[in-house]
N, C-alpha and C. Protein backbone atom coordinates (compact mmCIF):
# COMPACT_ATOMS: atom_id res chain seq x y z
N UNK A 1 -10.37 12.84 -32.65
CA UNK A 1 -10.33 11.85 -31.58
C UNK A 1 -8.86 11.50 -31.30
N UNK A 2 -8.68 11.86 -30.12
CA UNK A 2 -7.23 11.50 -29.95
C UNK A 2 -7.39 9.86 -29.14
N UNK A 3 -6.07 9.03 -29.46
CA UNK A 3 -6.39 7.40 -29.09
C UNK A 3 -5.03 7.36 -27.99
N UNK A 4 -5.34 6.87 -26.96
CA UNK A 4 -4.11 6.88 -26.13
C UNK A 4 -3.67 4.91 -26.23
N UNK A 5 -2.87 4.69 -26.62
CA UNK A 5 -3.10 3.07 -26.89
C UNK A 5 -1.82 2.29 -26.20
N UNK A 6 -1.99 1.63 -25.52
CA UNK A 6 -0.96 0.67 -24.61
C UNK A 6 -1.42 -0.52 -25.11
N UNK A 7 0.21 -1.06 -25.41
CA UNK A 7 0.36 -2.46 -25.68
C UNK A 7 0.90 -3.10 -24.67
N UNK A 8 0.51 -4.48 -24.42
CA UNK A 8 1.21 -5.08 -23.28
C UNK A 8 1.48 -6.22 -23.13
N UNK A 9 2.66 -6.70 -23.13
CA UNK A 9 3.06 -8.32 -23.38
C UNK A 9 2.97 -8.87 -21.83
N UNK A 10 2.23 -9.97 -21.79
CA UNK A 10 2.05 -10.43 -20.65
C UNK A 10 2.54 -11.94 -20.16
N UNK A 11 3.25 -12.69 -19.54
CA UNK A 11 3.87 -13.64 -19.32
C UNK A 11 2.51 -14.58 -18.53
N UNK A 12 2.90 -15.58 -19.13
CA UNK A 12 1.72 -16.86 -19.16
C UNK A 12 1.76 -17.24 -17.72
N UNK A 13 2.22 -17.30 -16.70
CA UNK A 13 2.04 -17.58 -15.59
C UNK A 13 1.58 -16.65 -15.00
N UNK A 14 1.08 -15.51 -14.93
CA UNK A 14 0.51 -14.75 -14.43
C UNK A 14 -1.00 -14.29 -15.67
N UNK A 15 -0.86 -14.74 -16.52
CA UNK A 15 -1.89 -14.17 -17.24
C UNK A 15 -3.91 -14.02 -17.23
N UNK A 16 -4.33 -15.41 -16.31
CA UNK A 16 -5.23 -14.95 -15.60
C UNK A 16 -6.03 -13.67 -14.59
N UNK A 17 -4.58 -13.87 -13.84
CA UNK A 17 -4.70 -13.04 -12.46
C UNK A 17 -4.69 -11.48 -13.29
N UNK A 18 -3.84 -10.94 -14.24
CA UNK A 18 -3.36 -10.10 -15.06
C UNK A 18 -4.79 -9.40 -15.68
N UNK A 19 -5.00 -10.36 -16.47
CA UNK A 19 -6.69 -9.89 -17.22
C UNK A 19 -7.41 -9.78 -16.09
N UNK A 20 -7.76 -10.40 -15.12
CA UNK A 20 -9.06 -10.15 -14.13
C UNK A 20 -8.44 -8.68 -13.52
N UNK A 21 -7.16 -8.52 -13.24
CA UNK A 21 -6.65 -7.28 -12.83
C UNK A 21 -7.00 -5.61 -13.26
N UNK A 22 -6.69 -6.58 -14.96
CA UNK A 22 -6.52 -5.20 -16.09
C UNK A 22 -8.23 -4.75 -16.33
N UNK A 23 -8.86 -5.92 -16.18
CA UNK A 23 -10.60 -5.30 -16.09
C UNK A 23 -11.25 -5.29 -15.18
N UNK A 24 -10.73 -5.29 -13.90
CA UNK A 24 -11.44 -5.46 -12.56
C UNK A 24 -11.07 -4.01 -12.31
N UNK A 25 -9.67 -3.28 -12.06
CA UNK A 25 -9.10 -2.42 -11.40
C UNK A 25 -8.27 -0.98 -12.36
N UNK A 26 -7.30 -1.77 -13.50
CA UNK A 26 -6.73 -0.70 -13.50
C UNK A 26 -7.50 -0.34 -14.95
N UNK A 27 -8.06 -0.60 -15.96
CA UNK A 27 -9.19 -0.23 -17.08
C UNK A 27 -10.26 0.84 -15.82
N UNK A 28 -10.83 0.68 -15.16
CA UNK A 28 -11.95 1.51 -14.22
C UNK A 28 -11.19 2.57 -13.37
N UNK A 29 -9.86 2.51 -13.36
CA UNK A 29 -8.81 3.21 -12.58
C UNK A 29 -8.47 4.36 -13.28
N UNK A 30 -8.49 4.08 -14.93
CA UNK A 30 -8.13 5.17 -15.82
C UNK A 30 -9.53 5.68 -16.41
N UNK A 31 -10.77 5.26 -16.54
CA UNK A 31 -12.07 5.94 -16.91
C UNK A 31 -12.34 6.91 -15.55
N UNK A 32 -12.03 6.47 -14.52
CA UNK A 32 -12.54 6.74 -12.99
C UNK A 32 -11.80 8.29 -13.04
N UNK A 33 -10.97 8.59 -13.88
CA UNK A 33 -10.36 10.04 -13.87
C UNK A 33 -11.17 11.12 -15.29
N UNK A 34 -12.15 10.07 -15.58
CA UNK A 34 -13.04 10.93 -16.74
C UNK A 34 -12.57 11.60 -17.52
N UNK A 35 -11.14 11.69 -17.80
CA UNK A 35 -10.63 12.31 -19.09
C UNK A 35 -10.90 11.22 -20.23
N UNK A 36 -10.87 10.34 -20.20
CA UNK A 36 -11.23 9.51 -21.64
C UNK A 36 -12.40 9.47 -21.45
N UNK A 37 -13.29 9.08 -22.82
CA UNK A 37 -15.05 8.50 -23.29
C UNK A 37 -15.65 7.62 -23.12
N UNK A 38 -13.83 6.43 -23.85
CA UNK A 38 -13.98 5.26 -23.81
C UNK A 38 -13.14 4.15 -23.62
N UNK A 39 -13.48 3.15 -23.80
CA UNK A 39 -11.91 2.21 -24.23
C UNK A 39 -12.01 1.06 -24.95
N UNK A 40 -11.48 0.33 -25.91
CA UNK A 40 -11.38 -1.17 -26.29
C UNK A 40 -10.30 -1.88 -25.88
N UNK A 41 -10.29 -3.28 -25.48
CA UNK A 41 -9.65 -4.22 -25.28
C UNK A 41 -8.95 -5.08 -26.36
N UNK A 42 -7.96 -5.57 -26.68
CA UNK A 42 -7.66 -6.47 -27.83
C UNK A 42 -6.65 -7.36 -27.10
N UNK A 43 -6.84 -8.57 -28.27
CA UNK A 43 -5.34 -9.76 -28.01
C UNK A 43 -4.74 -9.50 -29.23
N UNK A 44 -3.92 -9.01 -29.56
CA UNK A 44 -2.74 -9.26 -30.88
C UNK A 44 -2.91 -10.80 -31.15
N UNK A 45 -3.27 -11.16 -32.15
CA UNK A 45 -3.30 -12.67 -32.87
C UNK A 45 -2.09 -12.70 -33.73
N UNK A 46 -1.76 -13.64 -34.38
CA UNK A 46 -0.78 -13.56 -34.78
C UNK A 46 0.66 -13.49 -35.02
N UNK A 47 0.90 -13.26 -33.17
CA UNK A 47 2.24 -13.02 -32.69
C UNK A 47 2.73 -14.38 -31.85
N UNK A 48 4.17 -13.91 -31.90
CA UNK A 48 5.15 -14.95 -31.21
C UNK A 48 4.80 -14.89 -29.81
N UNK A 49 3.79 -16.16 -29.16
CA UNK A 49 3.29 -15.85 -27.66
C UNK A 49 4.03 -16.73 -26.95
N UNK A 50 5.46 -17.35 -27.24
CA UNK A 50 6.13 -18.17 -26.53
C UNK A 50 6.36 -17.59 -25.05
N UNK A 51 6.80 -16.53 -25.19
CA UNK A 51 6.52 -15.57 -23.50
C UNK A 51 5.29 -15.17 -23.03
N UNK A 52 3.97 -15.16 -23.92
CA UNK A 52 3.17 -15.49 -23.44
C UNK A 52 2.46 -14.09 -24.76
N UNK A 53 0.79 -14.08 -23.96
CA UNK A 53 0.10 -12.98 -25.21
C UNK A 53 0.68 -11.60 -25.62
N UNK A 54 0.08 -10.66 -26.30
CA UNK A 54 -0.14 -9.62 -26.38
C UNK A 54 -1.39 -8.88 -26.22
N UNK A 55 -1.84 -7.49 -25.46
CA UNK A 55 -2.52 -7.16 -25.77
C UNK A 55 -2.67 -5.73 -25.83
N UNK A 56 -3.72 -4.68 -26.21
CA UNK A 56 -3.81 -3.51 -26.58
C UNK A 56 -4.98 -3.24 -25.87
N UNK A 57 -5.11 -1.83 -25.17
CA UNK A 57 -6.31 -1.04 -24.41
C UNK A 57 -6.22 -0.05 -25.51
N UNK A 58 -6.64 0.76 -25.73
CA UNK A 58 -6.85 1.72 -26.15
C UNK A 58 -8.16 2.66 -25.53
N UNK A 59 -7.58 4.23 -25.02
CA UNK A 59 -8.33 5.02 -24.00
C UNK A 59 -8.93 6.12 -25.33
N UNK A 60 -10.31 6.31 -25.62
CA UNK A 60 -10.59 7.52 -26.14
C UNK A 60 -10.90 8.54 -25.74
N UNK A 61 -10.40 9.89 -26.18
CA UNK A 61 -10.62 11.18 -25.99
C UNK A 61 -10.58 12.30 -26.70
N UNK A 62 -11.67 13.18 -26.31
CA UNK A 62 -11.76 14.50 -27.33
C UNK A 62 -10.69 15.11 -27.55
N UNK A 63 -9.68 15.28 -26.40
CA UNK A 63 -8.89 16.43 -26.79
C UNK A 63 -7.65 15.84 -25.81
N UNK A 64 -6.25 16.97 -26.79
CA UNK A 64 -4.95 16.73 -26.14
C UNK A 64 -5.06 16.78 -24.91
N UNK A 65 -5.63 17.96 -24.42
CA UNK A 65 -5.39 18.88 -23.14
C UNK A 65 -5.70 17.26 -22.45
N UNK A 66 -6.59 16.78 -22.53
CA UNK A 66 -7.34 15.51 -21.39
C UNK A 66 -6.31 14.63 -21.05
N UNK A 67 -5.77 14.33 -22.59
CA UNK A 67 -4.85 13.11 -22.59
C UNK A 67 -3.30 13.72 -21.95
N UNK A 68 -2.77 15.23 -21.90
CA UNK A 68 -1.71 15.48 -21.11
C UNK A 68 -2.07 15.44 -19.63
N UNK A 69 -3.14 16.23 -19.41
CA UNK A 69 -3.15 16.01 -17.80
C UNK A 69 -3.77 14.86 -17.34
N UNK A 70 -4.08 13.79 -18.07
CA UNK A 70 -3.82 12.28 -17.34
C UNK A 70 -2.14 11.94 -17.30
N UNK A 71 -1.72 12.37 -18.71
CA UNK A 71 -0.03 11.83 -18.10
C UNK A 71 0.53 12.48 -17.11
N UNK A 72 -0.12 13.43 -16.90
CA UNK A 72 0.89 14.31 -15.92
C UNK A 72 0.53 14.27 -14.45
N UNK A 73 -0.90 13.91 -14.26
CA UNK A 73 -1.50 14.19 -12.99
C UNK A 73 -2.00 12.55 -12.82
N UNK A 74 -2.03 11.60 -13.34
CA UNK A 74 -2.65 10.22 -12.90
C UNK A 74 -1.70 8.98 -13.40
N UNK A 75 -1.51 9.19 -14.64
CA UNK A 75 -0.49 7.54 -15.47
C UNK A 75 0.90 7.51 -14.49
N UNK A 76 1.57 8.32 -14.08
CA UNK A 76 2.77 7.81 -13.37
C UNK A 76 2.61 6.99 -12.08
N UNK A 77 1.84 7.29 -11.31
CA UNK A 77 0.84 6.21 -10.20
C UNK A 77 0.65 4.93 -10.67
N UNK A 78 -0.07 5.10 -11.59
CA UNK A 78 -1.21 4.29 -12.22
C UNK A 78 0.00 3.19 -12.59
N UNK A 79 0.68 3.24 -13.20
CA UNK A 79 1.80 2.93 -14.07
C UNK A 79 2.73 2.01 -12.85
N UNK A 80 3.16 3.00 -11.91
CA UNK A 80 3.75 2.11 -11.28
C UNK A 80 3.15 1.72 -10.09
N UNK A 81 1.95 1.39 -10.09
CA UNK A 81 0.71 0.54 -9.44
C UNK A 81 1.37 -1.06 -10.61
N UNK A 82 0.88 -1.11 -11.46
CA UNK A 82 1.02 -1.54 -12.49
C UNK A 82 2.92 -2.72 -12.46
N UNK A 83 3.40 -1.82 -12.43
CA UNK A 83 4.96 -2.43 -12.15
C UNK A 83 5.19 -3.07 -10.89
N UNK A 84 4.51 -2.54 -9.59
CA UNK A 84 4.52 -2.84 -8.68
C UNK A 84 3.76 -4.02 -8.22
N UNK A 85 3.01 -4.38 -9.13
CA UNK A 85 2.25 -5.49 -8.86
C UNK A 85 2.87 -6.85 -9.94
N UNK A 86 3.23 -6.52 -10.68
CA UNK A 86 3.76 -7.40 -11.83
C UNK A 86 4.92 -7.13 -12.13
N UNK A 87 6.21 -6.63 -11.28
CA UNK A 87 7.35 -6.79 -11.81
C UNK A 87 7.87 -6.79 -13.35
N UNK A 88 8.35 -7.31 -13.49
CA UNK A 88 8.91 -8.13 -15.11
C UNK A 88 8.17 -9.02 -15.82
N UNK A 89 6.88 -9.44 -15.26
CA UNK A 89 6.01 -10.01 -15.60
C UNK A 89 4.90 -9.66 -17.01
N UNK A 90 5.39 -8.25 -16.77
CA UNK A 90 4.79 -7.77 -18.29
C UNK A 90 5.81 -6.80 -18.90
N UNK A 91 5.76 -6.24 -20.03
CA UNK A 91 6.14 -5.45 -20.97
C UNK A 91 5.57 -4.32 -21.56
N UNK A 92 5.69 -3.05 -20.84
CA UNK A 92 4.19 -2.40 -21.98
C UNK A 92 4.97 -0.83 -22.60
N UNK A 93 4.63 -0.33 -23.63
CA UNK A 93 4.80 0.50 -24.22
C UNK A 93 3.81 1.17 -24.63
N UNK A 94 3.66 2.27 -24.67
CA UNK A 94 2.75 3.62 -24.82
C UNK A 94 2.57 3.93 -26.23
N UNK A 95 1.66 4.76 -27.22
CA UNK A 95 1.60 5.59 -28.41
C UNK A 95 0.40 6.19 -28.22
N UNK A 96 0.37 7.27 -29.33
CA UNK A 96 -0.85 8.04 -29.05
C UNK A 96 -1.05 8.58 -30.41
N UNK A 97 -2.09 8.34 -30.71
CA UNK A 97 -2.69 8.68 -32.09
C UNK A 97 -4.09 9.76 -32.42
N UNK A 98 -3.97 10.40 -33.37
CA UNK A 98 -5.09 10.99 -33.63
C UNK A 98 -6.02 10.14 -34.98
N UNK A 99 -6.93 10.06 -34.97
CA UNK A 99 -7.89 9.66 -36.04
C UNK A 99 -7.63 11.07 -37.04
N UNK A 100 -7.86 10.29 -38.30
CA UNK A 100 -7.78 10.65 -39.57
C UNK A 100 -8.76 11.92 -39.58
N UNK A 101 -10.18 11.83 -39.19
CA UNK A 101 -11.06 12.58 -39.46
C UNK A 101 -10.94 13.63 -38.70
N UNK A 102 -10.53 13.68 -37.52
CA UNK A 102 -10.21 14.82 -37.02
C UNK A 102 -9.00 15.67 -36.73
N UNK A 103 -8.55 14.96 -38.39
CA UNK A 103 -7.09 16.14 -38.34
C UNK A 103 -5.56 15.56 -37.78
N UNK A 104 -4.31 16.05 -38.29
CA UNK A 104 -3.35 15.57 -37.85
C UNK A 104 -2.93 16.31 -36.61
């Protein structure tokens, strides 16, 4: 299982509009290209939210091949859909992981 996982710091004055965004449009924006299975949502607890939350999507998928040709053919759009709507208003950084069970 490969895990495509974005973290994203989000600034408190926009953070409503942000979540109804991130599960109204751009979460259905990245399944809507059917290379991932699935996805989970998270808030990072625990962290310094003086600029406001954290949170984590995480996209699942069978295989590399899926998860390159979303970066290559959909996330740069997607992405700066994303910037373009929220400026400096958020923070997000990318990783990508494989699960244990299916190998490094």
């Amino acid at each position: 299982m490969i895990v495509y996982n974005i973290t994203i710091k989000v600034s408190w004055n926009i953070l409503e509009k942000w979540l109804v965004w991130e599960l109204q449009e751009q979460i259905p924006a990245v399944l809507a290209t059917r290379l991932f299975d699935d996805y989970k949502f998270f808030r990072l607890l625990e962290q310094d939210e003086e600029e406001g939350p954290t949170f984590i999507v995480q996209y699942f998928t069978g295989s590399l091949e899926n998860y390159r040709k979303y970066i290559t053919e959909y996330a740069p759009a997607l992405q700066e859909k994303g910037r373009n709507k929220w400026g400096e208003a958020t923070i997000a950084f990318q990783t990508l992981m494989s699960s244990l069970d299916t190998g490094f």
